[in-house]
Protein backbone atom coordinates (compact mmCIF):
# COMPACT_ATOMS: atom_id res chain seq x y z
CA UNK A 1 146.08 -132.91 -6.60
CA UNK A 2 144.22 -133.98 -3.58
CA UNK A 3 141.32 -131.57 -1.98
CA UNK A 4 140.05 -132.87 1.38
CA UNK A 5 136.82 -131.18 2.02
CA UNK A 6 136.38 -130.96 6.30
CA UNK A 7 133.38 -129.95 8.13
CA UNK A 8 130.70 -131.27 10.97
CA UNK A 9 127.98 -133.47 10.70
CA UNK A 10 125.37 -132.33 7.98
CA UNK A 11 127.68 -128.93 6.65
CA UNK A 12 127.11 -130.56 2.96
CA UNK A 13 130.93 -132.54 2.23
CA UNK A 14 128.98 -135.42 0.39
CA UNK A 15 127.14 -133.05 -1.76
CA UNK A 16 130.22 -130.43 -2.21
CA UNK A 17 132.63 -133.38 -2.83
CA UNK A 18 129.81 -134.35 -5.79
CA UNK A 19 129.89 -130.79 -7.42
CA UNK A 20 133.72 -130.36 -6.95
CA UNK A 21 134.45 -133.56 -8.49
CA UNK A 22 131.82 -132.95 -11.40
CA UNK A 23 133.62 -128.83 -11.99
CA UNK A 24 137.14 -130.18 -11.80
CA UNK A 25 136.90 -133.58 -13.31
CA UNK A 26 138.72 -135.00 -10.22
CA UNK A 27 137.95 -138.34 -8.73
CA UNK A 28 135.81 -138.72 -5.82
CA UNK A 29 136.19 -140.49 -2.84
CA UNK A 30 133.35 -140.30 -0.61
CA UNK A 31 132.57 -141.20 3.22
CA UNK A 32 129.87 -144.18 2.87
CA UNK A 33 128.32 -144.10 6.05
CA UNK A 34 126.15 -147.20 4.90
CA UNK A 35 128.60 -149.51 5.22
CA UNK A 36 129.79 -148.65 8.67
CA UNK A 37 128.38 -151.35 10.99
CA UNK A 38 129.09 -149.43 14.41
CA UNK A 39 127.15 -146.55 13.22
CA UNK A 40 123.44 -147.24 14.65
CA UNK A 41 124.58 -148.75 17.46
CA UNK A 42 126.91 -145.74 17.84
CA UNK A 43 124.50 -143.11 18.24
CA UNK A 44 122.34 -145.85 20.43
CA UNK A 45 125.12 -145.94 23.45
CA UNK A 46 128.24 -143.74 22.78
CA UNK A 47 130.16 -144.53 25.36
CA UNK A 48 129.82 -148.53 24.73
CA UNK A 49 130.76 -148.03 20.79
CA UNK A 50 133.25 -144.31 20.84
CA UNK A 51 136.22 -146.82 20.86
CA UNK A 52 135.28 -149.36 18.32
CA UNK A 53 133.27 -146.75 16.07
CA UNK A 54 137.07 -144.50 15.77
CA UNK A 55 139.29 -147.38 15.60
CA UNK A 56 136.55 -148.71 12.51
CA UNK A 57 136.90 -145.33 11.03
CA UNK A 58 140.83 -144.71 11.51
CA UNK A 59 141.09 -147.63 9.29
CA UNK A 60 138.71 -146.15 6.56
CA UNK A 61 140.76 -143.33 6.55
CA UNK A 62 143.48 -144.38 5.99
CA UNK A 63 142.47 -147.22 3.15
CA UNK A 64 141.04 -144.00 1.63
CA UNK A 65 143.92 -142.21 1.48
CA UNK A 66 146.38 -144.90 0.83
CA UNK A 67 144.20 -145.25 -2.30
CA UNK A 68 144.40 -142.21 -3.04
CA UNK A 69 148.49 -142.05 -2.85
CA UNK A 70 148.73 -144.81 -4.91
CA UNK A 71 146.51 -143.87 -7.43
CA UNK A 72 148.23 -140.24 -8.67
CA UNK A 73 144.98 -139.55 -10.07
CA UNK A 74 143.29 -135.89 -8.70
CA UNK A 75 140.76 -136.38 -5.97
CA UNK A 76 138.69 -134.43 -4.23
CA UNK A 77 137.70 -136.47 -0.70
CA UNK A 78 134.57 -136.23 1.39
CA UNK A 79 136.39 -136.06 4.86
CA UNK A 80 139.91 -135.92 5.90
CA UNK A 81 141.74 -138.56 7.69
CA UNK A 82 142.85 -135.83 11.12
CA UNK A 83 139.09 -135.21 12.10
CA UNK A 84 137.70 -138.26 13.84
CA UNK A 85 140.94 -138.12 15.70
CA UNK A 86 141.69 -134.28 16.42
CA UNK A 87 137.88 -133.04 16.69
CA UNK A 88 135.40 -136.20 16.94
CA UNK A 89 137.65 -137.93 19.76
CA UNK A 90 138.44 -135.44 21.80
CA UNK A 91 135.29 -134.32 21.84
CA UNK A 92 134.09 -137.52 23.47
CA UNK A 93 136.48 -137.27 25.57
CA UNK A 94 135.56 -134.35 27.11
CA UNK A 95 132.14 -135.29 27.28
CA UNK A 96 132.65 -138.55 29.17
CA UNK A 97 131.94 -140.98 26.46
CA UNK A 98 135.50 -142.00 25.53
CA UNK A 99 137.46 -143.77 28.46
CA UNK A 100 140.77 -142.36 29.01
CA UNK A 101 142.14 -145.34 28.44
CA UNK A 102 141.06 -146.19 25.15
CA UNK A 103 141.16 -142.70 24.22
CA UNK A 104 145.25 -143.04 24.74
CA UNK A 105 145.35 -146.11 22.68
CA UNK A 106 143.73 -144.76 20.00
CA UNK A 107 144.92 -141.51 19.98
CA UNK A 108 148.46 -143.35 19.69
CA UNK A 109 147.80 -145.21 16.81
CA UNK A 110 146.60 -142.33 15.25
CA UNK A 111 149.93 -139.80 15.38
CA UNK A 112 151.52 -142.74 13.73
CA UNK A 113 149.43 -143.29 10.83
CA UNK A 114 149.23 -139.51 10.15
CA UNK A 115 152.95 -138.95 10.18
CA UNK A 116 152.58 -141.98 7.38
CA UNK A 117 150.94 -140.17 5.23
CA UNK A 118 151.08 -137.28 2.66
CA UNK A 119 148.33 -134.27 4.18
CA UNK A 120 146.24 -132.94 1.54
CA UNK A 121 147.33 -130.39 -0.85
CA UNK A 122 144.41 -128.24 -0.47
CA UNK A 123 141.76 -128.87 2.94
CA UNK A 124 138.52 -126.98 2.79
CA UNK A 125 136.68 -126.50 5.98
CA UNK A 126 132.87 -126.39 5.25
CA UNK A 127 131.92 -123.66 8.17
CA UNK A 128 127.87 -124.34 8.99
CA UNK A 129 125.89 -122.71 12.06
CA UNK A 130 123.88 -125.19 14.25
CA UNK A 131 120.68 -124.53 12.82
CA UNK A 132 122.20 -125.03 9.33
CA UNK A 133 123.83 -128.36 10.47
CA UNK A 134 119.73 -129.65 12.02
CA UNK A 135 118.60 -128.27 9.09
CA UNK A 136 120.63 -130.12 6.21
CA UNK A 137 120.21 -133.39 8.94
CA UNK A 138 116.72 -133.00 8.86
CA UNK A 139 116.61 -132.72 5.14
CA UNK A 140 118.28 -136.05 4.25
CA UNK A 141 116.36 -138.26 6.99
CA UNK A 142 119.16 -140.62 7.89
CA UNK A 143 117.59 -142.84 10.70
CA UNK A 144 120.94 -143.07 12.82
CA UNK A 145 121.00 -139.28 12.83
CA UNK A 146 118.10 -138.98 14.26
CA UNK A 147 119.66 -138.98 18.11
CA UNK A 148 122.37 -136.34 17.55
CA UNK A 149 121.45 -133.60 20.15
CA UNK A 150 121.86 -130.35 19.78
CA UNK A 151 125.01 -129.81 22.29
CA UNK A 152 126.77 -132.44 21.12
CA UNK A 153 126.61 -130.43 17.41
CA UNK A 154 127.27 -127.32 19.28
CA UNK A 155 130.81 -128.92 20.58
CA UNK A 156 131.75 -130.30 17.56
CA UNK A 157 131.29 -126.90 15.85
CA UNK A 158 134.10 -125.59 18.41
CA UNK A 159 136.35 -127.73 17.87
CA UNK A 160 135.92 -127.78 14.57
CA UNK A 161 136.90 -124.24 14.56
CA UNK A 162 139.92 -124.18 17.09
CA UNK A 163 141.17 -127.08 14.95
CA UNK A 164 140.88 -125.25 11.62
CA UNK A 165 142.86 -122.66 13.24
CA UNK A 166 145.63 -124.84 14.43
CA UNK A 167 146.00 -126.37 10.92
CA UNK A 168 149.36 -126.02 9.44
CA UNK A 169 149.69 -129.42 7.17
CA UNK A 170 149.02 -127.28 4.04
CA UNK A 171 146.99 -124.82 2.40
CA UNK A 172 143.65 -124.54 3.86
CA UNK A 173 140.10 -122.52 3.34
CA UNK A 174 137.20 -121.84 4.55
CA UNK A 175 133.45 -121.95 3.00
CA UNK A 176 130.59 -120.47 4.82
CA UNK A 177 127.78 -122.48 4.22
CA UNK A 178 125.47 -120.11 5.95
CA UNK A 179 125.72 -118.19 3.09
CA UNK A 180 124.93 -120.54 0.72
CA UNK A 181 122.14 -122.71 2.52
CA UNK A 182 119.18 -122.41 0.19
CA UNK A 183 120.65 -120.42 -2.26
CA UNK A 184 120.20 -121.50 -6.08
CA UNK A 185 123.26 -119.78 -6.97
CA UNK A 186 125.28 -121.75 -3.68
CA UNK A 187 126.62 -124.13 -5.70
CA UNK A 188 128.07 -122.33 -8.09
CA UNK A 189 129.51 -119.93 -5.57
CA UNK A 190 131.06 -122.78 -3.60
CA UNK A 191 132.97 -123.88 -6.77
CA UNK A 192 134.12 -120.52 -7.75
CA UNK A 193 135.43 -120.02 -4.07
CA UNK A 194 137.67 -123.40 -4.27
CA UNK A 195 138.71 -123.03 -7.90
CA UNK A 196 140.06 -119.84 -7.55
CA UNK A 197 141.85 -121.00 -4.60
CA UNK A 198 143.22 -123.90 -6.27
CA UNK A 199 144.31 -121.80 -9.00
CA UNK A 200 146.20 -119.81 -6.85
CA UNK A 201 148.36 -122.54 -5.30
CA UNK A 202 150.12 -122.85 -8.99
């Protein structure tokens, strides 16, 4: 079984991809921003590093869930292969800081990957409010975060959403992290939530 956790910058997939993997004794595969050499620069000059920075991450994606594929072991996967391209990109877009141009190249080489690949059997949209997302940023002090403005969150959190509701790959959910920011019992509640819901699908 695959489980594809999806949410905005800071909503918690890292840390909900570590508990879900630990409940379910699943694999996990995680997002390692570390390694992502457009990633300072990124939030330095968008528009001189959007097309580079998605093209770079297209290709993690889908290394990631090749691996996956192959592997027939259960995973659960911090970030899904559809959102760079159907909420980060377009986002950009709209905001001036990916050309058209590239933005049609990329977006191209995107639709055929995807319709390579085997969706998820189970996504799980982390829902967080702005002030959760700043928050939860905040907390882990990553020094290439430390640019990311508040409307550009605030965008991202729309799409997000009109995305979500568009998705018809698979089975989906939704976790409201607003109710579980800060809680002591939150983590225990988020597992519940996607257990139960992964029972269900059998």
């Amino acid at each position: 079984m695959h489980i594809a956790l999806a949410g905005n910058i800071g909503a918690g997939k890292t840390y909900a991809t570590h508990l879900l993997s630990q409940a379910l004794r699943f694999e996990a595969a995680f997002e390692e921003d570390s390694d992502n050499p457009f990633l300072f620069d990124f939030y330095q000059d968008m528009v001189r590093w959007a097309f580079p920075m998605q093209i770079y991450l297209l290709n993690r994606r889908l290394e990631t869930a090749l691996a996956i594929q192959r592997s027939g072991k259960n995973y659960v996967q911090d970030r899904t292969l559809y959102e760079d391209a159907e909420v980060f990109a377009p986002v950009l877009r709209e905001m001036g800081i990916f050309p058209e141009r590239e933005y049609t190249v990329y977006r191209a080489l995107f639709e055929k990957i995807a319709s390579l690949l085997r969706p998820p059997d189970l996504l799980v949209y982390l829902r967080a409010s702005v002030p959760t997302l700043v928050d939860q940023i905040l907390a882990r002090g990553r020094p290439y975060e430390e640019n990311i403005g508040l409307e550009y969150l605030r965008r991202l959190n729309e799409a997000y959403e009109s995305w979500y509701q568009a998705y018809d790959r698979g089975p989906k959910m939704v976790i409201q992290m607003d109710e579980l920011h800060g809680k002591e019992e939150g983590p225990s509640l988020l597992i519940d939530q996607v257990v139960r819901r992964v029972v269900s699908l059998f």
